[in-house]
ModelCIF file with pLDDT and N, C-alpha, C, O atoms, coordinates in Angstrom:
data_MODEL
#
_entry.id   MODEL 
#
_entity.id                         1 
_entity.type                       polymer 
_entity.pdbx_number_of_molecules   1 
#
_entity_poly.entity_id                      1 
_entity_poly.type                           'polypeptide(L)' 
_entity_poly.nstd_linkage                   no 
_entity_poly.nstd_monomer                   no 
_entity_poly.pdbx_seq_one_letter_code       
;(UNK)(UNK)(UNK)(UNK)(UNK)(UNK)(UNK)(UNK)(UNK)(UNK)(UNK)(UNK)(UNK)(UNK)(UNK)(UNK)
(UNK)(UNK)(UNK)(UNK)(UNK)(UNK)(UNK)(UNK)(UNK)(UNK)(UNK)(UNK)(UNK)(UNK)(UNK)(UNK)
(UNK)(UNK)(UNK)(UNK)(UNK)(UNK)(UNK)(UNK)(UNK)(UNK)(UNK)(UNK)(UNK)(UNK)(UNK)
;
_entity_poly.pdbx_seq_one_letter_code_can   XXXXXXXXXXXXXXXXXXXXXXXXXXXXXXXXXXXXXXXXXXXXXXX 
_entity_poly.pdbx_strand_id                 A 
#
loop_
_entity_poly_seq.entity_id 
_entity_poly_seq.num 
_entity_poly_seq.mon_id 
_entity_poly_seq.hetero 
1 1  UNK n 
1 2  UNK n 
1 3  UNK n 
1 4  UNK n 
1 5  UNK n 
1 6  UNK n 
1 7  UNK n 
1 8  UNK n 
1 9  UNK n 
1 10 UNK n 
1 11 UNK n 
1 12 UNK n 
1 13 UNK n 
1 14 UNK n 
1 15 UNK n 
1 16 UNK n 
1 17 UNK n 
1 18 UNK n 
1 19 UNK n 
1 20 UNK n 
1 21 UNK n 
1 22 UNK n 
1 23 UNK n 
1 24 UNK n 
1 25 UNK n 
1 26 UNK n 
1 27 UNK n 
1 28 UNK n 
1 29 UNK n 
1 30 UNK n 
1 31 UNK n 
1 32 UNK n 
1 33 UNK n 
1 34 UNK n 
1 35 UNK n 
1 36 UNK n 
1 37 UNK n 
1 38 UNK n 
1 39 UNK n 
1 40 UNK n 
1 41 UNK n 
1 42 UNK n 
1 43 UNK n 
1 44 UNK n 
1 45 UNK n 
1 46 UNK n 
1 47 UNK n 
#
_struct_asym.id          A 
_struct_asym.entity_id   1 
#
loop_
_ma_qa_metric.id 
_ma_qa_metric.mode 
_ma_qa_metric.name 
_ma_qa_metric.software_group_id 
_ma_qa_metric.type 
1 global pLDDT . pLDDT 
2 local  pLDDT . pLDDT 
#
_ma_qa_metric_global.metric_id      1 
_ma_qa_metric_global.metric_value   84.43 
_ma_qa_metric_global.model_id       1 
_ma_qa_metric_global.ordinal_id     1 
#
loop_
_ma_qa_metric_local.label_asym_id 
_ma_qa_metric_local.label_comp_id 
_ma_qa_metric_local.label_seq_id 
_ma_qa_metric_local.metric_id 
_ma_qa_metric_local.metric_value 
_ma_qa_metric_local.model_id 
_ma_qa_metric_local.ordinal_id 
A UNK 1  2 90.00 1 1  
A UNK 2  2 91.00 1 2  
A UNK 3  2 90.00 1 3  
A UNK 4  2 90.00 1 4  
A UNK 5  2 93.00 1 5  
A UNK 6  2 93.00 1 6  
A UNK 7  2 94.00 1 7  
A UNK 8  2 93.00 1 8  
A UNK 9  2 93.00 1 9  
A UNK 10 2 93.00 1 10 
A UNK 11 2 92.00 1 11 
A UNK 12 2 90.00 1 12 
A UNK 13 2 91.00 1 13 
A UNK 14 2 89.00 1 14 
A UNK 15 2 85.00 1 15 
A UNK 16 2 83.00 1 16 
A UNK 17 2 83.00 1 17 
A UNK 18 2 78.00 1 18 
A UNK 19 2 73.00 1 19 
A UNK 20 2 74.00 1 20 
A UNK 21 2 76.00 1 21 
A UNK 22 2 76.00 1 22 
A UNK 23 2 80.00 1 23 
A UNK 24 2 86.00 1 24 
A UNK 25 2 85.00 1 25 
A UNK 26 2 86.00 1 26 
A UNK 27 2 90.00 1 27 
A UNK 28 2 92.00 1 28 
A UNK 29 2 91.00 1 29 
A UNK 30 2 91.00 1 30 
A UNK 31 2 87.00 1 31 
A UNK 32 2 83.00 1 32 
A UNK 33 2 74.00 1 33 
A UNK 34 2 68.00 1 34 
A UNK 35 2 60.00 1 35 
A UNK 36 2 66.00 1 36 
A UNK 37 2 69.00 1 37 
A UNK 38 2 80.00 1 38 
A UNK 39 2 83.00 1 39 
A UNK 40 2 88.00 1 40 
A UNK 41 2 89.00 1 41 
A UNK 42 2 83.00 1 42 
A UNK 43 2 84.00 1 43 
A UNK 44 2 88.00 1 44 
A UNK 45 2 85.00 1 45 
A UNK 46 2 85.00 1 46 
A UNK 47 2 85.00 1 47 
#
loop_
_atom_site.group_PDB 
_atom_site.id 
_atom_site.type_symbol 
_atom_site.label_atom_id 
_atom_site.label_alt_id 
_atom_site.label_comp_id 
_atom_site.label_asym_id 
_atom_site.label_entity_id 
_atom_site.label_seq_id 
_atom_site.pdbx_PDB_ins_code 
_atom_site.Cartn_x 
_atom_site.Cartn_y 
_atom_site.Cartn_z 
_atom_site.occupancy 
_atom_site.B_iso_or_equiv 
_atom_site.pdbx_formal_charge 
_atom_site.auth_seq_id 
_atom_site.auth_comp_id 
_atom_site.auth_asym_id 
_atom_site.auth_atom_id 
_atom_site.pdbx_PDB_model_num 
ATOM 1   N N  . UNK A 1 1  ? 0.811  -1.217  0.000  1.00 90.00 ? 1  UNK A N  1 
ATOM 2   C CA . UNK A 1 1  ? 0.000  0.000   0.000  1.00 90.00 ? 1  UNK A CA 1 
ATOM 3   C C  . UNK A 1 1  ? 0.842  1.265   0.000  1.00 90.00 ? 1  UNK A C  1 
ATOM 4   O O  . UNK A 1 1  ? 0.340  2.388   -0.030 1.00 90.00 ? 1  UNK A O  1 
ATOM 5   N N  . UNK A 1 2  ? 2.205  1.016   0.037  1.00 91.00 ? 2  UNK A N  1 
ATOM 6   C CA . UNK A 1 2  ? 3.030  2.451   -0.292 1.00 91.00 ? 2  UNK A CA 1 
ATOM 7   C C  . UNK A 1 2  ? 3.284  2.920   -1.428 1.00 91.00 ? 2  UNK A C  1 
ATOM 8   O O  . UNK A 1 2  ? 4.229  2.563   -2.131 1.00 91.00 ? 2  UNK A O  1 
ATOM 9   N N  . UNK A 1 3  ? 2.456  3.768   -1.708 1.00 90.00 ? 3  UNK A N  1 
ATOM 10  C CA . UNK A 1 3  ? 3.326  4.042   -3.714 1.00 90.00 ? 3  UNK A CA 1 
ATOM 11  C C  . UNK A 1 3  ? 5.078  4.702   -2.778 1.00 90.00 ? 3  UNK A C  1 
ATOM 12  O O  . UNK A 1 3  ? 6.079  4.749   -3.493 1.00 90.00 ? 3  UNK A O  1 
ATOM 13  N N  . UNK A 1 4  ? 5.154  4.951   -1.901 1.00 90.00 ? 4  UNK A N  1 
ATOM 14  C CA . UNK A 1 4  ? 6.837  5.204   -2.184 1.00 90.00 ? 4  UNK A CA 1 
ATOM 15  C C  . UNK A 1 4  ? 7.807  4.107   -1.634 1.00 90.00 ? 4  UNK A C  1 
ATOM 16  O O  . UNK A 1 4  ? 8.966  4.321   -1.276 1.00 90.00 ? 4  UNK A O  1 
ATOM 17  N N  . UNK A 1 5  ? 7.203  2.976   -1.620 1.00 93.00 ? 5  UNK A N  1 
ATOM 18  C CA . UNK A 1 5  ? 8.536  2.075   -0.725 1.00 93.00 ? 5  UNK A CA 1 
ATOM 19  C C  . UNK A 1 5  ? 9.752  1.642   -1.899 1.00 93.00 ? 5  UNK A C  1 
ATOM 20  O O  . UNK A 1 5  ? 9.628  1.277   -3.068 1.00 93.00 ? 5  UNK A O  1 
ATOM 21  N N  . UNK A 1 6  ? 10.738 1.813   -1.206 1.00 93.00 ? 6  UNK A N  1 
ATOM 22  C CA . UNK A 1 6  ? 12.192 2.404   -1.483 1.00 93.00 ? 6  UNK A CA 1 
ATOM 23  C C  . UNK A 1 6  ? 12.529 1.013   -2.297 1.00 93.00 ? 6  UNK A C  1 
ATOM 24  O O  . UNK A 1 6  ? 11.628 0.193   -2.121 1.00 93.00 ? 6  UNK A O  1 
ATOM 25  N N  . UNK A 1 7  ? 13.574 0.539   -3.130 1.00 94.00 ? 7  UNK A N  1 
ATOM 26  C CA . UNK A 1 7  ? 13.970 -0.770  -3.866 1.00 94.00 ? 7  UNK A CA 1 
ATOM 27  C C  . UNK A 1 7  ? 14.991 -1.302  -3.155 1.00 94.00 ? 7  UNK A C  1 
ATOM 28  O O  . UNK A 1 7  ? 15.376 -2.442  -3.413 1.00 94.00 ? 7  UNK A O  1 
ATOM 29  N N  . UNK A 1 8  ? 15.495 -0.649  -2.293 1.00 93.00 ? 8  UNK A N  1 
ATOM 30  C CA . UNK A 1 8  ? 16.101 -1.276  -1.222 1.00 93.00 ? 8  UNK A CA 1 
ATOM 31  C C  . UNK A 1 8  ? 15.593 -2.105  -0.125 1.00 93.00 ? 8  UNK A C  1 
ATOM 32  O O  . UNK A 1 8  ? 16.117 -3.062  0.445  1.00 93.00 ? 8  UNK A O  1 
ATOM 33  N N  . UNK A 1 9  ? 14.256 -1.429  0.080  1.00 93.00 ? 9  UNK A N  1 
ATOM 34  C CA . UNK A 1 9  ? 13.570 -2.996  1.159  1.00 93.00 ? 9  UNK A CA 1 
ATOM 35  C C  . UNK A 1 9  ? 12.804 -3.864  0.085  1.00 93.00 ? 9  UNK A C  1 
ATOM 36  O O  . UNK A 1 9  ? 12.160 -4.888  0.315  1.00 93.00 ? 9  UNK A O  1 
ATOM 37  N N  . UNK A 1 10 ? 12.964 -3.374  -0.887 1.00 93.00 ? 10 UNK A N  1 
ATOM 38  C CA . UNK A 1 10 ? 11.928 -4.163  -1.742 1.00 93.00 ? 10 UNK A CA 1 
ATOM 39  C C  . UNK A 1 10 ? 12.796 -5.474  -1.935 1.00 93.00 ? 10 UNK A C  1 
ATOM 40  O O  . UNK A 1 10 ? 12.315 -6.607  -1.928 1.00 93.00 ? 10 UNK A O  1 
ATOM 41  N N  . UNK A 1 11 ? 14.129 -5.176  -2.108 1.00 92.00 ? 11 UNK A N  1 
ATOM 42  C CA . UNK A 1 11 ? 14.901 -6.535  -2.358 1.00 92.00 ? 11 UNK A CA 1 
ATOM 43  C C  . UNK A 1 11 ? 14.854 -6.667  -0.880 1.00 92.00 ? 11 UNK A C  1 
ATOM 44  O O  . UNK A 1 11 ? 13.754 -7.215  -0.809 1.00 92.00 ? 11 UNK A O  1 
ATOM 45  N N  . UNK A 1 12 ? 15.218 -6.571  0.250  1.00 90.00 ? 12 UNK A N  1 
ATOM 46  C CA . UNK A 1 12 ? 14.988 -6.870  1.359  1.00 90.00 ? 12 UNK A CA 1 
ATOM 47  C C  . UNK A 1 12 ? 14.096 -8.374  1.154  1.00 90.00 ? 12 UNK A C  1 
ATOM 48  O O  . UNK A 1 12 ? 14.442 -9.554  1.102  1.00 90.00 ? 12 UNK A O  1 
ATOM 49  N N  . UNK A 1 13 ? 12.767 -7.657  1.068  1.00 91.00 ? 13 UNK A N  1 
ATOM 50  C CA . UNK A 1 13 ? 11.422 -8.094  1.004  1.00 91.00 ? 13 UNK A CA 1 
ATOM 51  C C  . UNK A 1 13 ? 11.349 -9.233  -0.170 1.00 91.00 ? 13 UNK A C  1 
ATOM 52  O O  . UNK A 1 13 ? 10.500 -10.085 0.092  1.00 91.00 ? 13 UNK A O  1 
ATOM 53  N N  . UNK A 1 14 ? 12.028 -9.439  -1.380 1.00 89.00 ? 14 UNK A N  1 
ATOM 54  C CA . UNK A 1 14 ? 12.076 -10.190 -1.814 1.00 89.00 ? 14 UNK A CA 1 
ATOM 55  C C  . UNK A 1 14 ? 12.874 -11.373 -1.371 1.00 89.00 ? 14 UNK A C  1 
ATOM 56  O O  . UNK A 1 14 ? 12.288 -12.454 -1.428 1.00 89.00 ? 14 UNK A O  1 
ATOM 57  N N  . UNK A 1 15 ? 14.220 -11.360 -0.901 1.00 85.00 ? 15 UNK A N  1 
ATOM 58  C CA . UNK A 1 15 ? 15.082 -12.604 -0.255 1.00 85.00 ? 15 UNK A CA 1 
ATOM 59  C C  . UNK A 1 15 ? 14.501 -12.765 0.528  1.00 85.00 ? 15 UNK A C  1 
ATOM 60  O O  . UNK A 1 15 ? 14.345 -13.985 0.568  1.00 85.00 ? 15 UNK A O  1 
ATOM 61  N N  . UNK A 1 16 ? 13.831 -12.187 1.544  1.00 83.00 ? 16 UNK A N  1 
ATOM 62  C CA . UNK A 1 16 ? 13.005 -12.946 2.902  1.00 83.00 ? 16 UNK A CA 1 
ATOM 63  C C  . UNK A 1 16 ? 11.948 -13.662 2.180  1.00 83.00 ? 16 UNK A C  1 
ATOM 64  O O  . UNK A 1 16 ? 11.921 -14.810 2.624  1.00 83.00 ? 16 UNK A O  1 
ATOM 65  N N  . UNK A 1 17 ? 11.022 -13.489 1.220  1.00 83.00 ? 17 UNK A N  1 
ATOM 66  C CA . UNK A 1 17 ? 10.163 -13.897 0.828  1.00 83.00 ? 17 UNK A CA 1 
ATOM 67  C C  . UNK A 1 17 ? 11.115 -15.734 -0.338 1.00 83.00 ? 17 UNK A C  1 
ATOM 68  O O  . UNK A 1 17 ? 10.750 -16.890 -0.552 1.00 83.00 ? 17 UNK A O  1 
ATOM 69  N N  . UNK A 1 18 ? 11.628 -15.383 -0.490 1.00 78.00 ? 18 UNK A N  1 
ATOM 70  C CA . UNK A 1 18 ? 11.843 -16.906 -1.452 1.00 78.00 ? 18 UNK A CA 1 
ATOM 71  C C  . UNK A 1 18 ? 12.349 -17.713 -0.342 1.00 78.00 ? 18 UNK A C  1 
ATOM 72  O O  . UNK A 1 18 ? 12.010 -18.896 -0.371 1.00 78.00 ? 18 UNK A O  1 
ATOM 73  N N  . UNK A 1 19 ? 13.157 -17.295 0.723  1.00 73.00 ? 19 UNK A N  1 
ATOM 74  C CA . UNK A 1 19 ? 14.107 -17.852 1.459  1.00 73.00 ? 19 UNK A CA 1 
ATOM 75  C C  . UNK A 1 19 ? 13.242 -18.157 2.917  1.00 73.00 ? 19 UNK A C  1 
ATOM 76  O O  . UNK A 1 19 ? 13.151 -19.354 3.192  1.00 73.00 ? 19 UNK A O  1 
ATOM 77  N N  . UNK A 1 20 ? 12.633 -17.244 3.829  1.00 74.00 ? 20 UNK A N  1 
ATOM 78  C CA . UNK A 1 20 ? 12.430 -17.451 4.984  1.00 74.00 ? 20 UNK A CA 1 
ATOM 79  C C  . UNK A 1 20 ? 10.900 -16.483 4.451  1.00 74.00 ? 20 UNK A C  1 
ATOM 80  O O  . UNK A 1 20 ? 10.809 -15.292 4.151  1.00 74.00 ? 20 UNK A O  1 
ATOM 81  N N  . UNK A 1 21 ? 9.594  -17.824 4.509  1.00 76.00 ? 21 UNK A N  1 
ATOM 82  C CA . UNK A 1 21 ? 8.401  -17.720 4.308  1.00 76.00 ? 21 UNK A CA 1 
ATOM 83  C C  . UNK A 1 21 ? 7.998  -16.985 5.921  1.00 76.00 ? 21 UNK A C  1 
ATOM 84  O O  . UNK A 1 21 ? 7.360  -15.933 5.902  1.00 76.00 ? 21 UNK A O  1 
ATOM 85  N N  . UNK A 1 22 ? 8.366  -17.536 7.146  1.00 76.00 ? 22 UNK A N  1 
ATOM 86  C CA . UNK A 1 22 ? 8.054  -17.298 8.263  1.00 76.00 ? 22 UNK A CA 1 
ATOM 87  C C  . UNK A 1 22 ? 7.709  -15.721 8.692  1.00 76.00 ? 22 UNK A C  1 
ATOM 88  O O  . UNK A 1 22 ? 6.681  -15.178 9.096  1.00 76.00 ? 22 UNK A O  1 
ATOM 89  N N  . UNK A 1 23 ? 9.538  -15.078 8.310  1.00 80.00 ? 23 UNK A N  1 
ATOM 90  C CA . UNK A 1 23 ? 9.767  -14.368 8.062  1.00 80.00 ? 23 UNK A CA 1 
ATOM 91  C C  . UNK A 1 23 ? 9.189  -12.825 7.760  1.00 80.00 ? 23 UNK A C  1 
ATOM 92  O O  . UNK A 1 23 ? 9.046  -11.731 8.307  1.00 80.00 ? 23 UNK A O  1 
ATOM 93  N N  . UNK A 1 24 ? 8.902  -13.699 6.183  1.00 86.00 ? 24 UNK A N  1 
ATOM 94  C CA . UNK A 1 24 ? 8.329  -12.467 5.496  1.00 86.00 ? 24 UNK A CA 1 
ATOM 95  C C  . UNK A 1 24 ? 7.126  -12.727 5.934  1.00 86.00 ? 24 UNK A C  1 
ATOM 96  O O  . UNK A 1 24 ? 6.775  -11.602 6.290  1.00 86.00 ? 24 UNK A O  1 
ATOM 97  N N  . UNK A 1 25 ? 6.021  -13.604 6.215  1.00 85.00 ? 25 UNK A N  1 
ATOM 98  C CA . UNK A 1 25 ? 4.742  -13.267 6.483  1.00 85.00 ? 25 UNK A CA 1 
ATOM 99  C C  . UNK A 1 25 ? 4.636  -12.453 7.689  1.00 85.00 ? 25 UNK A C  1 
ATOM 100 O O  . UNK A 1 25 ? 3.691  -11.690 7.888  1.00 85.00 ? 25 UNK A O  1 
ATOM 101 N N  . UNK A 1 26 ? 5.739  -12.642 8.594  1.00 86.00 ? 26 UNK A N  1 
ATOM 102 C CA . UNK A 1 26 ? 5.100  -12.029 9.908  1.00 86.00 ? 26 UNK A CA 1 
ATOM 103 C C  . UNK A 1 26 ? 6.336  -10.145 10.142 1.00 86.00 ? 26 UNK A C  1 
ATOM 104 O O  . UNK A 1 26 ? 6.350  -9.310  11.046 1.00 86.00 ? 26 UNK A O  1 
ATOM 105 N N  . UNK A 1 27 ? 6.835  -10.211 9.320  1.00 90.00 ? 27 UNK A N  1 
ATOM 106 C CA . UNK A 1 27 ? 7.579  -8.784  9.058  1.00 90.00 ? 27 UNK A CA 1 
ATOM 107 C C  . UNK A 1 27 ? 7.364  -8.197  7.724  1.00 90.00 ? 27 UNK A C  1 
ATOM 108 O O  . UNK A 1 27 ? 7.997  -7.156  7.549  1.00 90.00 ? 27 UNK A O  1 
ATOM 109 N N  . UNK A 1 28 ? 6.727  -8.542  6.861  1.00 92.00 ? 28 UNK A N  1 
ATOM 110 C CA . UNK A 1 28 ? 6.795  -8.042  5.541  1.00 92.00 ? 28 UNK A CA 1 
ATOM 111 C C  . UNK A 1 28 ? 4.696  -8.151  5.561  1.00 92.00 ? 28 UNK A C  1 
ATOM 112 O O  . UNK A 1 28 ? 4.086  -7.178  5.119  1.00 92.00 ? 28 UNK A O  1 
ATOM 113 N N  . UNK A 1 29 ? 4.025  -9.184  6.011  1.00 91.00 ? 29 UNK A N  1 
ATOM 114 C CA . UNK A 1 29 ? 2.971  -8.919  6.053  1.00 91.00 ? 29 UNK A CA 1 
ATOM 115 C C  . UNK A 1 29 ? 1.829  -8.513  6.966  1.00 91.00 ? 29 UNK A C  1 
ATOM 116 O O  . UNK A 1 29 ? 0.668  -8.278  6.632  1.00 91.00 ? 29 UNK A O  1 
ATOM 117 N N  . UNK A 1 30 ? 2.339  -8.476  8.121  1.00 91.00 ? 30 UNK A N  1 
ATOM 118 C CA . UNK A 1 30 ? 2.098  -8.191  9.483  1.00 91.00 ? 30 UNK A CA 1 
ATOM 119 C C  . UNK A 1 30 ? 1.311  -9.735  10.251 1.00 91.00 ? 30 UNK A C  1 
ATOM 120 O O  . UNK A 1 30 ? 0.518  -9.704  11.193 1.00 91.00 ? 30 UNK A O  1 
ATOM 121 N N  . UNK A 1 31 ? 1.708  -10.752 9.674  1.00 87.00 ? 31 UNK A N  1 
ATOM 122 C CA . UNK A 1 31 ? 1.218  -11.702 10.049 1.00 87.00 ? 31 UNK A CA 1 
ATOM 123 C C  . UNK A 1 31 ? 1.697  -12.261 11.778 1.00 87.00 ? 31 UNK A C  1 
ATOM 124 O O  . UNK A 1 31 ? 2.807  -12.008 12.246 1.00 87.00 ? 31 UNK A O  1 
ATOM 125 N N  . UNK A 1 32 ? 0.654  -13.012 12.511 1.00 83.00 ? 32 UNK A N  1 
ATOM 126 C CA . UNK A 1 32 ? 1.395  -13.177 13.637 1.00 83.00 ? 32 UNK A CA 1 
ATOM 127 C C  . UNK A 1 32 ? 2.777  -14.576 13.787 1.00 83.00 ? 32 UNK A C  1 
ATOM 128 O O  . UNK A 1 32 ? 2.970  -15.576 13.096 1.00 83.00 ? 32 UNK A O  1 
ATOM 129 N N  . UNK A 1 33 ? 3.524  -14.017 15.031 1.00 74.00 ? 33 UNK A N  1 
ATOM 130 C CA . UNK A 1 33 ? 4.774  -14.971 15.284 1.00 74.00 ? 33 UNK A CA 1 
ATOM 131 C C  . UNK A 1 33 ? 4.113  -16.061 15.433 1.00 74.00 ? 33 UNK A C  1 
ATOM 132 O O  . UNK A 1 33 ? 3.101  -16.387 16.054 1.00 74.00 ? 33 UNK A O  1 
ATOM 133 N N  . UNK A 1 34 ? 5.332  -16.899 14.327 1.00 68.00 ? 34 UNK A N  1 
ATOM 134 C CA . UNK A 1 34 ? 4.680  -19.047 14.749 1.00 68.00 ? 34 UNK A CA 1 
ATOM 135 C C  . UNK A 1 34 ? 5.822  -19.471 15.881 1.00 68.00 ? 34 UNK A C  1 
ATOM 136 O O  . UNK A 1 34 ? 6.821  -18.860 16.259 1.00 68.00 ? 34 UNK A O  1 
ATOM 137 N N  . UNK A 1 35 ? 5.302  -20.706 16.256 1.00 60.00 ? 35 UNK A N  1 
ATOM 138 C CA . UNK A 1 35 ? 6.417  -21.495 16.855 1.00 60.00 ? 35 UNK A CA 1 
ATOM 139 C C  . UNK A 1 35 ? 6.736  -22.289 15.895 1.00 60.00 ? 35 UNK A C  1 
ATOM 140 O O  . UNK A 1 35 ? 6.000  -23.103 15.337 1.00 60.00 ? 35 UNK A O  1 
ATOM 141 N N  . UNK A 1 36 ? 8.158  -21.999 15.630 1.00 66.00 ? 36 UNK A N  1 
ATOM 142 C CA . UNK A 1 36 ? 8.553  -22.475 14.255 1.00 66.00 ? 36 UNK A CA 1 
ATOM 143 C C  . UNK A 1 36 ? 9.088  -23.842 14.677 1.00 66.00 ? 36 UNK A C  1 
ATOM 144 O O  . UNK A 1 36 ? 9.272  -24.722 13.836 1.00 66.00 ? 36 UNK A O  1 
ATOM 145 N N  . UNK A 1 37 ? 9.356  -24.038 16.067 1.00 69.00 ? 37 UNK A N  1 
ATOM 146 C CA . UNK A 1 37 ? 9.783  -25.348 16.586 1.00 69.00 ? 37 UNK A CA 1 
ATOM 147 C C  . UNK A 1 37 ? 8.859  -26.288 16.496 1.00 69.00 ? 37 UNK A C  1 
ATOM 148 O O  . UNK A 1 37 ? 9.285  -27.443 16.498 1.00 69.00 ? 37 UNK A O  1 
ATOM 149 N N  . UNK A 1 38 ? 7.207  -26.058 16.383 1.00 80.00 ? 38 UNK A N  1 
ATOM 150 C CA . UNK A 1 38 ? 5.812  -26.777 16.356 1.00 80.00 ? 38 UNK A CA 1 
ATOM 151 C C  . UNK A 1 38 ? 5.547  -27.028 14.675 1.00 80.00 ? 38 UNK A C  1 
ATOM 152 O O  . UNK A 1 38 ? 4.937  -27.907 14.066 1.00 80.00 ? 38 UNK A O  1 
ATOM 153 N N  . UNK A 1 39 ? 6.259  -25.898 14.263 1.00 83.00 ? 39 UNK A N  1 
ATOM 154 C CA . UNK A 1 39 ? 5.416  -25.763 12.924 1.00 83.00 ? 39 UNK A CA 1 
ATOM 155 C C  . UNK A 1 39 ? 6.030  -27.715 11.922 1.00 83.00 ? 39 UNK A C  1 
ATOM 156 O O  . UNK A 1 39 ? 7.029  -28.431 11.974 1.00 83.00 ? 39 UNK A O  1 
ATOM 157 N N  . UNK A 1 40 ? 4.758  -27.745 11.211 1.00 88.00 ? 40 UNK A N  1 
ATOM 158 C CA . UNK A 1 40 ? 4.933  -28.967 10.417 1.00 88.00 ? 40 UNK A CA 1 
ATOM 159 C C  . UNK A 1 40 ? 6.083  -28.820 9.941  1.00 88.00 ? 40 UNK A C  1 
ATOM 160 O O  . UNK A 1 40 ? 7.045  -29.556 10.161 1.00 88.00 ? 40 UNK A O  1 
ATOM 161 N N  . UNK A 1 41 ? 6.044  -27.266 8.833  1.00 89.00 ? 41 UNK A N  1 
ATOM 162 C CA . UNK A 1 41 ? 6.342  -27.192 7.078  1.00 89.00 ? 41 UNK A CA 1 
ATOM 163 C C  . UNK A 1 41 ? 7.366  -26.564 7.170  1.00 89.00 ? 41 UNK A C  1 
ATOM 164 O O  . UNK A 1 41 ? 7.314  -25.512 7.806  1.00 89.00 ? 41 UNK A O  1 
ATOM 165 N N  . UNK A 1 42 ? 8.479  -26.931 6.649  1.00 83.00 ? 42 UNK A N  1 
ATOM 166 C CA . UNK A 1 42 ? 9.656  -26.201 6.769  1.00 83.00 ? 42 UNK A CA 1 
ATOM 167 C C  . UNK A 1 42 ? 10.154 -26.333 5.333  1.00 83.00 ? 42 UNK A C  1 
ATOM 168 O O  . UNK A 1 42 ? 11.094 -25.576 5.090  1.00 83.00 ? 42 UNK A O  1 
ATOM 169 N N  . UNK A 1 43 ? 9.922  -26.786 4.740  1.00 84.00 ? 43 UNK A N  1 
ATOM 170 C CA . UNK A 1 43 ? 10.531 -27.317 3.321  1.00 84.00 ? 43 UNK A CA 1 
ATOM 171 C C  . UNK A 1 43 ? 9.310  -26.885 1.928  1.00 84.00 ? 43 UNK A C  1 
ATOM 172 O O  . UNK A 1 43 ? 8.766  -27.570 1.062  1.00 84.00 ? 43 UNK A O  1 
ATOM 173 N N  . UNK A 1 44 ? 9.267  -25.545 2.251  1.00 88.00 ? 44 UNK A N  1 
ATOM 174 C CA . UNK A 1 44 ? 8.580  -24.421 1.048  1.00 88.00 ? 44 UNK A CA 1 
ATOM 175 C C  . UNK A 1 44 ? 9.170  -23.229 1.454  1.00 88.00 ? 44 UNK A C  1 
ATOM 176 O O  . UNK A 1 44 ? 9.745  -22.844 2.471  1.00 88.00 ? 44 UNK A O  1 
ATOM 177 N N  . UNK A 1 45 ? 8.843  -22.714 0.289  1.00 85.00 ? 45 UNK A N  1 
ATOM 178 C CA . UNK A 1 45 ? 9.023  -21.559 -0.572 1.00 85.00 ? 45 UNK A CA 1 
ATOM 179 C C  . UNK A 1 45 ? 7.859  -20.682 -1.287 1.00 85.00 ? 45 UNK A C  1 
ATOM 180 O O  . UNK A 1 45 ? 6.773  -21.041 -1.741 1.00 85.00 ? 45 UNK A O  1 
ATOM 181 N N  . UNK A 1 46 ? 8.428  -19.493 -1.230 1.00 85.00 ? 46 UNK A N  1 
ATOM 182 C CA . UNK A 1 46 ? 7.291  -18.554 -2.236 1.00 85.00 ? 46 UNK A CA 1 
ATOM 183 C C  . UNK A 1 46 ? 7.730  -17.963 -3.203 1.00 85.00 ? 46 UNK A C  1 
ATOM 184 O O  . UNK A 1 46 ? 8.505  -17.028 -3.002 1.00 85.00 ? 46 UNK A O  1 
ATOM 185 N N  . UNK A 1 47 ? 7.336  -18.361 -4.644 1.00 85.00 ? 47 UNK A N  1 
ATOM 186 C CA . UNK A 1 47 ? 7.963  -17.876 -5.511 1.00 85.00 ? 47 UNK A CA 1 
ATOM 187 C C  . UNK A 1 47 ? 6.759  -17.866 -6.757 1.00 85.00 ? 47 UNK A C  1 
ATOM 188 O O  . UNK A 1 47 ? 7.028  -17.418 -7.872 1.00 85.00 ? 47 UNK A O  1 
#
């Protein structure tokens, strides 16, 4: 929703997003913290 966000977090925002899904959902989408120690799925990606 920013027309001005900068291309510097944007790549930010992209390596968290292919690399650490957790991550980007809960810092890049405001999603809430998992227990990543509980969590099933560890072996995806978003691309």
């Amino acid at each position: 929703s920013n027309p001005w966000f900068p291309q510097v977090l944007r790549d930010e925002m992209e390596y968290d997003k292919r690399r650490d899904p957790d991550k980007y959902q809960h810092v890049w989408q405001g999603s809430y913290l998992t227990n990543s120690s509980a969590r099933v799925f560890k072996n995806w990606t978003i691309d």
